[in-house]
PDB file of N, CA and C in Angstrom:
ATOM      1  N   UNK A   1       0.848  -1.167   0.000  1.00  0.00           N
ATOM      2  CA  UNK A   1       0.000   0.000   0.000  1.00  0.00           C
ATOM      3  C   UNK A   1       0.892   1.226   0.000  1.00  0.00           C
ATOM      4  N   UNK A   2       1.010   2.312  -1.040  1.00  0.00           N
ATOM      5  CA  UNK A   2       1.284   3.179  -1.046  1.00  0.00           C
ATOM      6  C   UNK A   2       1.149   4.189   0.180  1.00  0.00           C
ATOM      7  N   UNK A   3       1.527   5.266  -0.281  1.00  0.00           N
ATOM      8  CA  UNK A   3       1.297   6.683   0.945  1.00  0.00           C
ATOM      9  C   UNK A   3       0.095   6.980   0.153  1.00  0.00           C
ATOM     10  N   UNK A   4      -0.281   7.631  -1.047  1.00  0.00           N
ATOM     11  CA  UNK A   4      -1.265   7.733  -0.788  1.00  0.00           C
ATOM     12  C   UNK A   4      -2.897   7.057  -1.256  1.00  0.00           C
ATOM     13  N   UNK A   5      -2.222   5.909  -1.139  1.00  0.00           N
ATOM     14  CA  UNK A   5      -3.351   4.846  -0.509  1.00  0.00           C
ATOM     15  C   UNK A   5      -3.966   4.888   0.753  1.00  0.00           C
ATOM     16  N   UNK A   6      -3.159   5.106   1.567  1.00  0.00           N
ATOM     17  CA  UNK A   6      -3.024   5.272   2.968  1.00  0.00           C
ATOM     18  C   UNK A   6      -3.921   5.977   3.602  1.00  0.00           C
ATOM     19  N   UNK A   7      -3.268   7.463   2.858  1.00  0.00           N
ATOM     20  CA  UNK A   7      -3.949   8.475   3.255  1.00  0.00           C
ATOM     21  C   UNK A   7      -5.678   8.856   2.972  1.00  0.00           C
ATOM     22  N   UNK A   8      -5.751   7.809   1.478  1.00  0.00           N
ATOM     23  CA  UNK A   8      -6.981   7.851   1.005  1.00  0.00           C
ATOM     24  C   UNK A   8      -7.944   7.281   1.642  1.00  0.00           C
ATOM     25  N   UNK A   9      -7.256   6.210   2.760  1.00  0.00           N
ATOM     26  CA  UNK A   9      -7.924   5.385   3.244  1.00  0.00           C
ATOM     27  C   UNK A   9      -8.215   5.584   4.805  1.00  0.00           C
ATOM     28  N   UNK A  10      -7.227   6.787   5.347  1.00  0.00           N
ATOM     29  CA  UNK A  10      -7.413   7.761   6.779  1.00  0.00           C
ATOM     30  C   UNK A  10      -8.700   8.488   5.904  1.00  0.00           C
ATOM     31  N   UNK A  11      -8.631   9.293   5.424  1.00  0.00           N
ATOM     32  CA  UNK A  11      -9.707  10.263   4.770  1.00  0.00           C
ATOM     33  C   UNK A  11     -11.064   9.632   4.631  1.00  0.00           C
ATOM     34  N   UNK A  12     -11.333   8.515   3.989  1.00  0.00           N
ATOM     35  CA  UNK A  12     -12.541   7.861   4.012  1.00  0.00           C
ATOM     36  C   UNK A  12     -12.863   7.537   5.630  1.00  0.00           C
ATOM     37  N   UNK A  13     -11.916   7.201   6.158  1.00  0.00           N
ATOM     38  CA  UNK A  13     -12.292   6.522   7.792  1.00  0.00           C
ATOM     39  C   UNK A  13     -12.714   7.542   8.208  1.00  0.00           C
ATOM     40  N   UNK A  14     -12.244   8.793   8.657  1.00  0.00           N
ATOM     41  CA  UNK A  14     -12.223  10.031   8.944  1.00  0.00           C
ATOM     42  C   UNK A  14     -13.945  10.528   9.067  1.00  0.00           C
ATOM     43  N   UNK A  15     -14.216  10.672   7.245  1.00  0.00           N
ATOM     44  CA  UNK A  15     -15.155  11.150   7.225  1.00  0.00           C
ATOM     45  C   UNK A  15     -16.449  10.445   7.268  1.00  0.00           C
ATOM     46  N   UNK A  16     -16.017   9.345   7.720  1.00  0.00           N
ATOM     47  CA  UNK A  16     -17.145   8.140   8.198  1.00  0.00           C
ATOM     48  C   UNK A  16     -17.676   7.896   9.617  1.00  0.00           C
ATOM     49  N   UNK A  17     -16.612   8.284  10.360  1.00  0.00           N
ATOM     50  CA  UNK A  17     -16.424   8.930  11.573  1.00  0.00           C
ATOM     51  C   UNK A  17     -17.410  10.218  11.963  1.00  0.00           C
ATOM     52  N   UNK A  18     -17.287  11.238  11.162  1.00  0.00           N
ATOM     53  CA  UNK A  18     -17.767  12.275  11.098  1.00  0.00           C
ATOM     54  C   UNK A  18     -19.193  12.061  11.071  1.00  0.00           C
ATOM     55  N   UNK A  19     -19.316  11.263  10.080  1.00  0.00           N
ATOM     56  CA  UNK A  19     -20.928  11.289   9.584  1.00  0.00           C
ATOM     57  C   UNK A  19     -21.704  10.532  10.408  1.00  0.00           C
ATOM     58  N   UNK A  20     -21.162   9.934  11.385  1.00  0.00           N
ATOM     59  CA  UNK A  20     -21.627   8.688  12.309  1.00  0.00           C
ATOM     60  C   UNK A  20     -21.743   9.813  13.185  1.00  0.00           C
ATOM     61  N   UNK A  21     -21.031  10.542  13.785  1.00  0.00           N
ATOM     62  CA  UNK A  21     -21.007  11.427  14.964  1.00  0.00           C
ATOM     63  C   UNK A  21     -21.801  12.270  14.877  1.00  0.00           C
ATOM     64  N   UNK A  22     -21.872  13.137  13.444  1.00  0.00           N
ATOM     65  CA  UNK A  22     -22.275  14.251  13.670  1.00  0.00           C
ATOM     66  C   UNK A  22     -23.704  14.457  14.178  1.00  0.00           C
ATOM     67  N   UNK A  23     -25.012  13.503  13.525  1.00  0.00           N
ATOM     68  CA  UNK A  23     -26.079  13.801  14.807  1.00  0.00           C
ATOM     69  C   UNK A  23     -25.949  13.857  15.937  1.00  0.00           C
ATOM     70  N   UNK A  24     -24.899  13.032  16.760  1.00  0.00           N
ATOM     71  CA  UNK A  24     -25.516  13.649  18.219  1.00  0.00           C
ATOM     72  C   UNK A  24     -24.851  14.598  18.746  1.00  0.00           C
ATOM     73  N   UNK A  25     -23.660  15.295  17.925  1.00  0.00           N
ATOM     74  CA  UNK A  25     -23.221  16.384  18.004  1.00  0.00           C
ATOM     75  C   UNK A  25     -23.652  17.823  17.948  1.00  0.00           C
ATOM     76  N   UNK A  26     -24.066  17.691  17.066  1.00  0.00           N
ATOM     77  CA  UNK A  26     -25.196  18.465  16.373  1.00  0.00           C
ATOM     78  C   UNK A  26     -26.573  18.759  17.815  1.00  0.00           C
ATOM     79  N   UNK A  27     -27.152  17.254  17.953  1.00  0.00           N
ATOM     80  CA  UNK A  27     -28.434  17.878  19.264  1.00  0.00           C
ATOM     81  C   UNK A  27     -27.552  18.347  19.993  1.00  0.00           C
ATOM     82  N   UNK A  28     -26.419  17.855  20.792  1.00  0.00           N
ATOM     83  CA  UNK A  28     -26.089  18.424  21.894  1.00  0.00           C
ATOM     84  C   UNK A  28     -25.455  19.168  21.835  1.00  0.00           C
ATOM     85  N   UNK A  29     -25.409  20.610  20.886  1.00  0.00           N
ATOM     86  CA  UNK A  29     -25.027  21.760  20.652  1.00  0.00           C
ATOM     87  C   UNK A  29     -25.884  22.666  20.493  1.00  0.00           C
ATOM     88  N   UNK A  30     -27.194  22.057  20.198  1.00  0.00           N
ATOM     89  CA  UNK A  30     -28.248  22.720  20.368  1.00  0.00           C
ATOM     90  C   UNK A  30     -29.135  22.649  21.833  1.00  0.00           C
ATOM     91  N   UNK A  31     -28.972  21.253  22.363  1.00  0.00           N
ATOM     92  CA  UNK A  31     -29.360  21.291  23.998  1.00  0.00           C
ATOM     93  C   UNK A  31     -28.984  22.370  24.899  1.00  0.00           C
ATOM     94  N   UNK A  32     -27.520  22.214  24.145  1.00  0.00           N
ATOM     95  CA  UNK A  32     -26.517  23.009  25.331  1.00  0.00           C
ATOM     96  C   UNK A  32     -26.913  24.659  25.076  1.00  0.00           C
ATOM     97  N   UNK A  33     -26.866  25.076  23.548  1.00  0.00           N
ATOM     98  CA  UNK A  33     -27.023  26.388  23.345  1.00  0.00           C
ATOM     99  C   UNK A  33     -28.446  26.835  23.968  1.00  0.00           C
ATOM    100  N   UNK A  34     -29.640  26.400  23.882  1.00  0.00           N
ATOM    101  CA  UNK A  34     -30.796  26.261  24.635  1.00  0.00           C
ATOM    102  C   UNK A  34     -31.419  26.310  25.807  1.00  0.00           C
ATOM    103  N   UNK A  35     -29.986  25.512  26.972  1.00  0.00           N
ATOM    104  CA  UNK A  35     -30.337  25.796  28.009  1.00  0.00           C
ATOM    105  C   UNK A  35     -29.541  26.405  28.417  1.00  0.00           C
ATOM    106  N   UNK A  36     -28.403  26.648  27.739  1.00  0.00           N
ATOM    107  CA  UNK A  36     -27.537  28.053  28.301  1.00  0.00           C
ATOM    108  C   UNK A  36     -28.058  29.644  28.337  1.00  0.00           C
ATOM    109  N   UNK A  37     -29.158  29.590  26.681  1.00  0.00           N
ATOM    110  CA  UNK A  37     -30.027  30.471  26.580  1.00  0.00           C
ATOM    111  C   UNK A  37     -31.004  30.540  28.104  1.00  0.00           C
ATOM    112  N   UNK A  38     -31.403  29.449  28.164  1.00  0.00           N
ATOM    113  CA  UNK A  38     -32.897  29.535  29.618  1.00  0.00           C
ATOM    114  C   UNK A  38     -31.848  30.153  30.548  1.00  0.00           C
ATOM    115  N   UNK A  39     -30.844  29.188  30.734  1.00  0.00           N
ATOM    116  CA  UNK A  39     -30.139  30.043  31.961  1.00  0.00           C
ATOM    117  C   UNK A  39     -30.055  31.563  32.204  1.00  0.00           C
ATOM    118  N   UNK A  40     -29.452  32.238  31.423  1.00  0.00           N
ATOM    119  CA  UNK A  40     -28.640  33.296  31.359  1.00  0.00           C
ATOM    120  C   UNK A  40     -30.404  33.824  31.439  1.00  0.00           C
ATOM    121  N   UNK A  41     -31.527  34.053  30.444  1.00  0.00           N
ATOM    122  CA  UNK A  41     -32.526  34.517  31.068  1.00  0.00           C
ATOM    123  C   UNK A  41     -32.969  34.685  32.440  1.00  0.00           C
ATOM    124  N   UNK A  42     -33.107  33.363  32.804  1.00  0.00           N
ATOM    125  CA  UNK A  42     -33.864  32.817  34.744  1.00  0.00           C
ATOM    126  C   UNK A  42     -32.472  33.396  35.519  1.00  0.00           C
ATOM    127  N   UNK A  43     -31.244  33.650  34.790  1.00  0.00           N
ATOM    128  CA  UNK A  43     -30.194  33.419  36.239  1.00  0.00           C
ATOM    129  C   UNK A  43     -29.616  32.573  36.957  1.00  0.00           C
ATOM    130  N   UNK A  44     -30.402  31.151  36.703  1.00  0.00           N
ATOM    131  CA  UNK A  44     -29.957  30.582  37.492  1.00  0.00           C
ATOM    132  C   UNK A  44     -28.609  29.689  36.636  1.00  0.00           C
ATOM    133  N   UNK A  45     -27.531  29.505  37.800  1.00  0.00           N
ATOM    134  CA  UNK A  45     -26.432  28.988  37.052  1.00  0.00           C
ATOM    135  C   UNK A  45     -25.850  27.399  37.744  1.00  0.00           C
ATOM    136  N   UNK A  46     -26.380  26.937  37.169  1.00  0.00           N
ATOM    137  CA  UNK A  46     -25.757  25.435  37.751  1.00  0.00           C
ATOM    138  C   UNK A  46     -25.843  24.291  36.691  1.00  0.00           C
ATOM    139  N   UNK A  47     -24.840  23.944  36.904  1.00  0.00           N
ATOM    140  CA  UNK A  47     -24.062  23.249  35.660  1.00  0.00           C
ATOM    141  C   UNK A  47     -25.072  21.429  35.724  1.00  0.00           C
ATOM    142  N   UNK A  48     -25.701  21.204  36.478  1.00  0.00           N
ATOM    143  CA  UNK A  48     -26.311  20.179  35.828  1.00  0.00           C
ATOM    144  C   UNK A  48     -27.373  20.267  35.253  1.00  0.00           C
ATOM    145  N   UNK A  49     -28.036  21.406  35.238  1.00  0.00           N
ATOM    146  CA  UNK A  49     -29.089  21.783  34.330  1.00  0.00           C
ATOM    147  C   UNK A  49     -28.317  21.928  33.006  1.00  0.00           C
ATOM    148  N   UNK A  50     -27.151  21.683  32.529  1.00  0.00           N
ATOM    149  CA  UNK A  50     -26.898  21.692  30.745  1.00  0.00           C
ATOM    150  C   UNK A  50     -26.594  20.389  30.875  1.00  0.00           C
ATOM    151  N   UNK A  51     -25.983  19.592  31.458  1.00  0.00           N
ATOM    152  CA  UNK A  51     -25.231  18.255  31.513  1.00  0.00           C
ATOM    153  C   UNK A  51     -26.537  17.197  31.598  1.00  0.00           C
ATOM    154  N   UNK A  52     -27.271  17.261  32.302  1.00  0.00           N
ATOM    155  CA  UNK A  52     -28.559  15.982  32.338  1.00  0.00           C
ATOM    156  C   UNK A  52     -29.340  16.331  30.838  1.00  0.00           C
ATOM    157  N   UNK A  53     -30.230  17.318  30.664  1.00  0.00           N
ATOM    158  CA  UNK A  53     -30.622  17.222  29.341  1.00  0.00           C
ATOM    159  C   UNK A  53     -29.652  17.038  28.240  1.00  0.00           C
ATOM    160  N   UNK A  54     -28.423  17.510  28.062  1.00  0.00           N
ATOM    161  CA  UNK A  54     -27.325  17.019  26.830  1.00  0.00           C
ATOM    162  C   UNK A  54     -27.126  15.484  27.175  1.00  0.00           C
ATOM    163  N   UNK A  55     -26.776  14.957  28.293  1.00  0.00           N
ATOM    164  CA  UNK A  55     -26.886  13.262  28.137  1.00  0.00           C
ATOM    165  C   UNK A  55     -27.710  12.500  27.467  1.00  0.00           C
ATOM    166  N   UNK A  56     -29.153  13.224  28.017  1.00  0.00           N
ATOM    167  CA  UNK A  56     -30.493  12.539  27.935  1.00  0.00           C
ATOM    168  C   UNK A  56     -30.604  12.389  26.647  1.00  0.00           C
ATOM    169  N   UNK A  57     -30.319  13.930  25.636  1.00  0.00           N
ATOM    170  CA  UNK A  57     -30.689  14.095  24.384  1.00  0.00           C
ATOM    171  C   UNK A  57     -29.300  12.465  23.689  1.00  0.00           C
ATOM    172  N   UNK A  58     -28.675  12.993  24.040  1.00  0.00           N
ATOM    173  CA  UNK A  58     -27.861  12.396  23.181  1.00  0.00           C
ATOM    174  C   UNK A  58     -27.775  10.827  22.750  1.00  0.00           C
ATOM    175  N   UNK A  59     -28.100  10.417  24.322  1.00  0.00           N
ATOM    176  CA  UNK A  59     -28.779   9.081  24.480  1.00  0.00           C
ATOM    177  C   UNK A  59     -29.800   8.786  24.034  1.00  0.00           C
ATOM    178  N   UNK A  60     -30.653   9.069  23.816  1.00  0.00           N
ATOM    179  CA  UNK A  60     -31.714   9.344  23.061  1.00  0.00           C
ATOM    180  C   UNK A  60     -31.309   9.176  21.534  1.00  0.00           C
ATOM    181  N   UNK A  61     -31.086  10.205  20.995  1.00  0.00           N
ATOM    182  CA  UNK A  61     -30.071   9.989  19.528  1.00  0.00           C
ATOM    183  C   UNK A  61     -29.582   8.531  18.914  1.00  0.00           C
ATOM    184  N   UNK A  62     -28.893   8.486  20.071  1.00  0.00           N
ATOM    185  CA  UNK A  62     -28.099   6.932  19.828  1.00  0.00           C
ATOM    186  C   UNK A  62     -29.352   5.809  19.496  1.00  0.00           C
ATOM    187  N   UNK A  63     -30.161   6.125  20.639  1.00  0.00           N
ATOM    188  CA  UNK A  63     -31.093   4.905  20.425  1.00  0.00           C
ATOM    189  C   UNK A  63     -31.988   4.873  19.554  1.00  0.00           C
ATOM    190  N   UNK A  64     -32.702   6.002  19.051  1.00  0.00           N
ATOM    191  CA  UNK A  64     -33.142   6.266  17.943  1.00  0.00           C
ATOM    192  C   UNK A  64     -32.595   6.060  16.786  1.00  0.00           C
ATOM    193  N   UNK A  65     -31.473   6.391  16.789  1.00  0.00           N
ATOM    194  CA  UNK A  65     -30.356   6.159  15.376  1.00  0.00           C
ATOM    195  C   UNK A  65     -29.716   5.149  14.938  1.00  0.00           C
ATOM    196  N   UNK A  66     -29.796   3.996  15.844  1.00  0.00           N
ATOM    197  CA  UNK A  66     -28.903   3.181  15.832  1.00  0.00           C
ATOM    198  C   UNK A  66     -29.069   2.441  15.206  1.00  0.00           C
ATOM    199  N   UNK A  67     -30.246   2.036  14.189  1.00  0.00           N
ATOM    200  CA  UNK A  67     -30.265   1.247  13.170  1.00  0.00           C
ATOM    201  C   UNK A  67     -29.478   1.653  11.929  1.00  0.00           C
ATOM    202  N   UNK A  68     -29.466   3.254  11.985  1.00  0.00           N
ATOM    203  CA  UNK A  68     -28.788   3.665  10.790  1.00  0.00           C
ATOM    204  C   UNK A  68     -27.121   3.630  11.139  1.00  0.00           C
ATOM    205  N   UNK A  69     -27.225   3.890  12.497  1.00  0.00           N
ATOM    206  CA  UNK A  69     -25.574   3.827  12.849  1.00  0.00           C
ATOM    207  C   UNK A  69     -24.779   2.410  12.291  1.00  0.00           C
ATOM    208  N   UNK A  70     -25.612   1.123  12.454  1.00  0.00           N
ATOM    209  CA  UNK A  70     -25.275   0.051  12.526  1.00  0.00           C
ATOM    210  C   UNK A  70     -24.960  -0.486  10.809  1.00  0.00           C
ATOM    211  N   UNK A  71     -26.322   0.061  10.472  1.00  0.00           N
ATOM    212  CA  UNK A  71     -26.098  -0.399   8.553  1.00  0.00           C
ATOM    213  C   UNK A  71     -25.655   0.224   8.035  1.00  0.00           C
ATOM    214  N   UNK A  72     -24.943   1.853   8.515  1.00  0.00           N
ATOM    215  CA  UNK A  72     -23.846   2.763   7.296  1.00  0.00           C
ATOM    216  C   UNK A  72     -22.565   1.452   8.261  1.00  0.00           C
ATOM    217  N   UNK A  73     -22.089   1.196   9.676  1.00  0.00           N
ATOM    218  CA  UNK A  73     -20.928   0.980  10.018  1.00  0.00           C
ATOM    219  C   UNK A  73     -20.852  -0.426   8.915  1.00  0.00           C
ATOM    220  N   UNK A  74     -21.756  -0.936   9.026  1.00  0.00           N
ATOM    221  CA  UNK A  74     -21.627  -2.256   8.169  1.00  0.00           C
ATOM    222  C   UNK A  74     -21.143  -2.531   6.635  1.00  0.00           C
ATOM    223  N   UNK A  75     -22.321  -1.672   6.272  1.00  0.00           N
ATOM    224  CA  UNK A  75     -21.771  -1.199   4.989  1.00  0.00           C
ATOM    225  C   UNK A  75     -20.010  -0.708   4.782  1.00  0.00           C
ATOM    226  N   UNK A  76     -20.026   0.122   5.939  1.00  0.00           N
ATOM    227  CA  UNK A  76     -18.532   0.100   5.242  1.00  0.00           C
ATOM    228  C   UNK A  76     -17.429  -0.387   5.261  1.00  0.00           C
ATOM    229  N   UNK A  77     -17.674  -1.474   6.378  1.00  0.00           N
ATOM    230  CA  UNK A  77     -16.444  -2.806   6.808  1.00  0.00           C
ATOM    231  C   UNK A  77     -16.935  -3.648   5.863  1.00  0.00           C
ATOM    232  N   UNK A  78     -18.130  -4.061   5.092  1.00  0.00           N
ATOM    233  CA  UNK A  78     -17.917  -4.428   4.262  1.00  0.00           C
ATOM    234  C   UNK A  78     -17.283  -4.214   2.863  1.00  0.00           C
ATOM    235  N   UNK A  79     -17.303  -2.734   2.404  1.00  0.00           N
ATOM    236  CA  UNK A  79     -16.420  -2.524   1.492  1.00  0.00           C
ATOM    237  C   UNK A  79     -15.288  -2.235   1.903  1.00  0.00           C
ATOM    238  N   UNK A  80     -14.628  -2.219   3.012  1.00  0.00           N
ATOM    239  CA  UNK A  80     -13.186  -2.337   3.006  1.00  0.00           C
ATOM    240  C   UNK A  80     -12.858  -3.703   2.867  1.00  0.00           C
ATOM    241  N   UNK A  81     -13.761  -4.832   3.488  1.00  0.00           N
ATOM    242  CA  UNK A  81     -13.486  -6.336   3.189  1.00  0.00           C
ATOM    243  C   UNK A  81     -13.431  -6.441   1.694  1.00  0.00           C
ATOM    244  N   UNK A  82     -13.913  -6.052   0.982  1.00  0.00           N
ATOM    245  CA  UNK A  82     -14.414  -6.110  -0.377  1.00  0.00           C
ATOM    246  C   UNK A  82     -13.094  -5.886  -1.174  1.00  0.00           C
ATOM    247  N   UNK A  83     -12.649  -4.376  -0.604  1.00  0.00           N
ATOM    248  CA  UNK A  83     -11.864  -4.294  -1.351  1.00  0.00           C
ATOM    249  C   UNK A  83     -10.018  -4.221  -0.978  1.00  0.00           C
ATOM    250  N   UNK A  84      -9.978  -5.772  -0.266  1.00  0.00           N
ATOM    251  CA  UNK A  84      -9.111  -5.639   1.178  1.00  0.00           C
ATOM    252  C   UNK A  84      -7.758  -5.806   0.128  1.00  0.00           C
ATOM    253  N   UNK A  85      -8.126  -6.266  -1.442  1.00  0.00           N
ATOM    254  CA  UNK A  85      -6.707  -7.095  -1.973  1.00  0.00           C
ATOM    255  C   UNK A  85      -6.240  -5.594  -2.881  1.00  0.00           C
ATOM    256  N   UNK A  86      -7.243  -4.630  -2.882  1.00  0.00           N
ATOM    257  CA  UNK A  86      -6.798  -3.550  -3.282  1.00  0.00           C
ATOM    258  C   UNK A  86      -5.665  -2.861  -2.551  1.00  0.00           C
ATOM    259  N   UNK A  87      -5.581  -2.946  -1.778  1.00  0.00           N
ATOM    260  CA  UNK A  87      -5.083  -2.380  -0.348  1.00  0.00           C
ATOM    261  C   UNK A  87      -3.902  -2.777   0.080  1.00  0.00           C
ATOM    262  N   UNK A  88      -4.110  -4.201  -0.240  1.00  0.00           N
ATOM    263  CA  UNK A  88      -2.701  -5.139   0.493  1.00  0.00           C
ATOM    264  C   UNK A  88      -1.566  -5.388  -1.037  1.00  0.00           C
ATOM    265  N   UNK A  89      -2.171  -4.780  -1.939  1.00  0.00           N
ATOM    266  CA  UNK A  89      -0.786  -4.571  -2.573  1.00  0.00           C
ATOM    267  C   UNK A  89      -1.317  -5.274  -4.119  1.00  0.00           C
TER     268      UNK A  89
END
């Protein structure tokens, strides 16, 4: 395998990574921006009022998502199996 085989093949992982993550990244940037918003309105400042709803949401996410999490991860260990003799030289 070349260098940039290699690299082609960090880059795909990478952004597979990304795309797996980014929903629950995404809610819990909006949880957080949300109840940082309520806060700073009400005043009141205590840090497990952002931390329990960003868990909750996120957990949530996962479990909701996880069928799709499971058949993109699949999908793509299968085409690296697929295309494993490309790879190895």
């Amino acid at each position: 395998m070349g260098t940039d085989m290699a690299v082609t093949l960090a880059r795909h992982l990478l952004m597979e990574a990304l795309l797996l993550c980014a929903p629950m990244l995404v809610a819990a940037c909006v949880v957080s921006l949300v109840m940082s918003l309520l806060q700073t309105l009400t005043g009141v400042q205590e840090q497990t009022l952002t931390a329990v709803p960003r868990l909750t949401i996120v957990f949530l996410m996962v479990v909701v998502l996880m069928p799709w999490l499971a058949r993109h991860t699949v999908t793509y260990t299968i085409g690296l199996w697929t295309n494993l003799q490309r790879y190895l030289g």
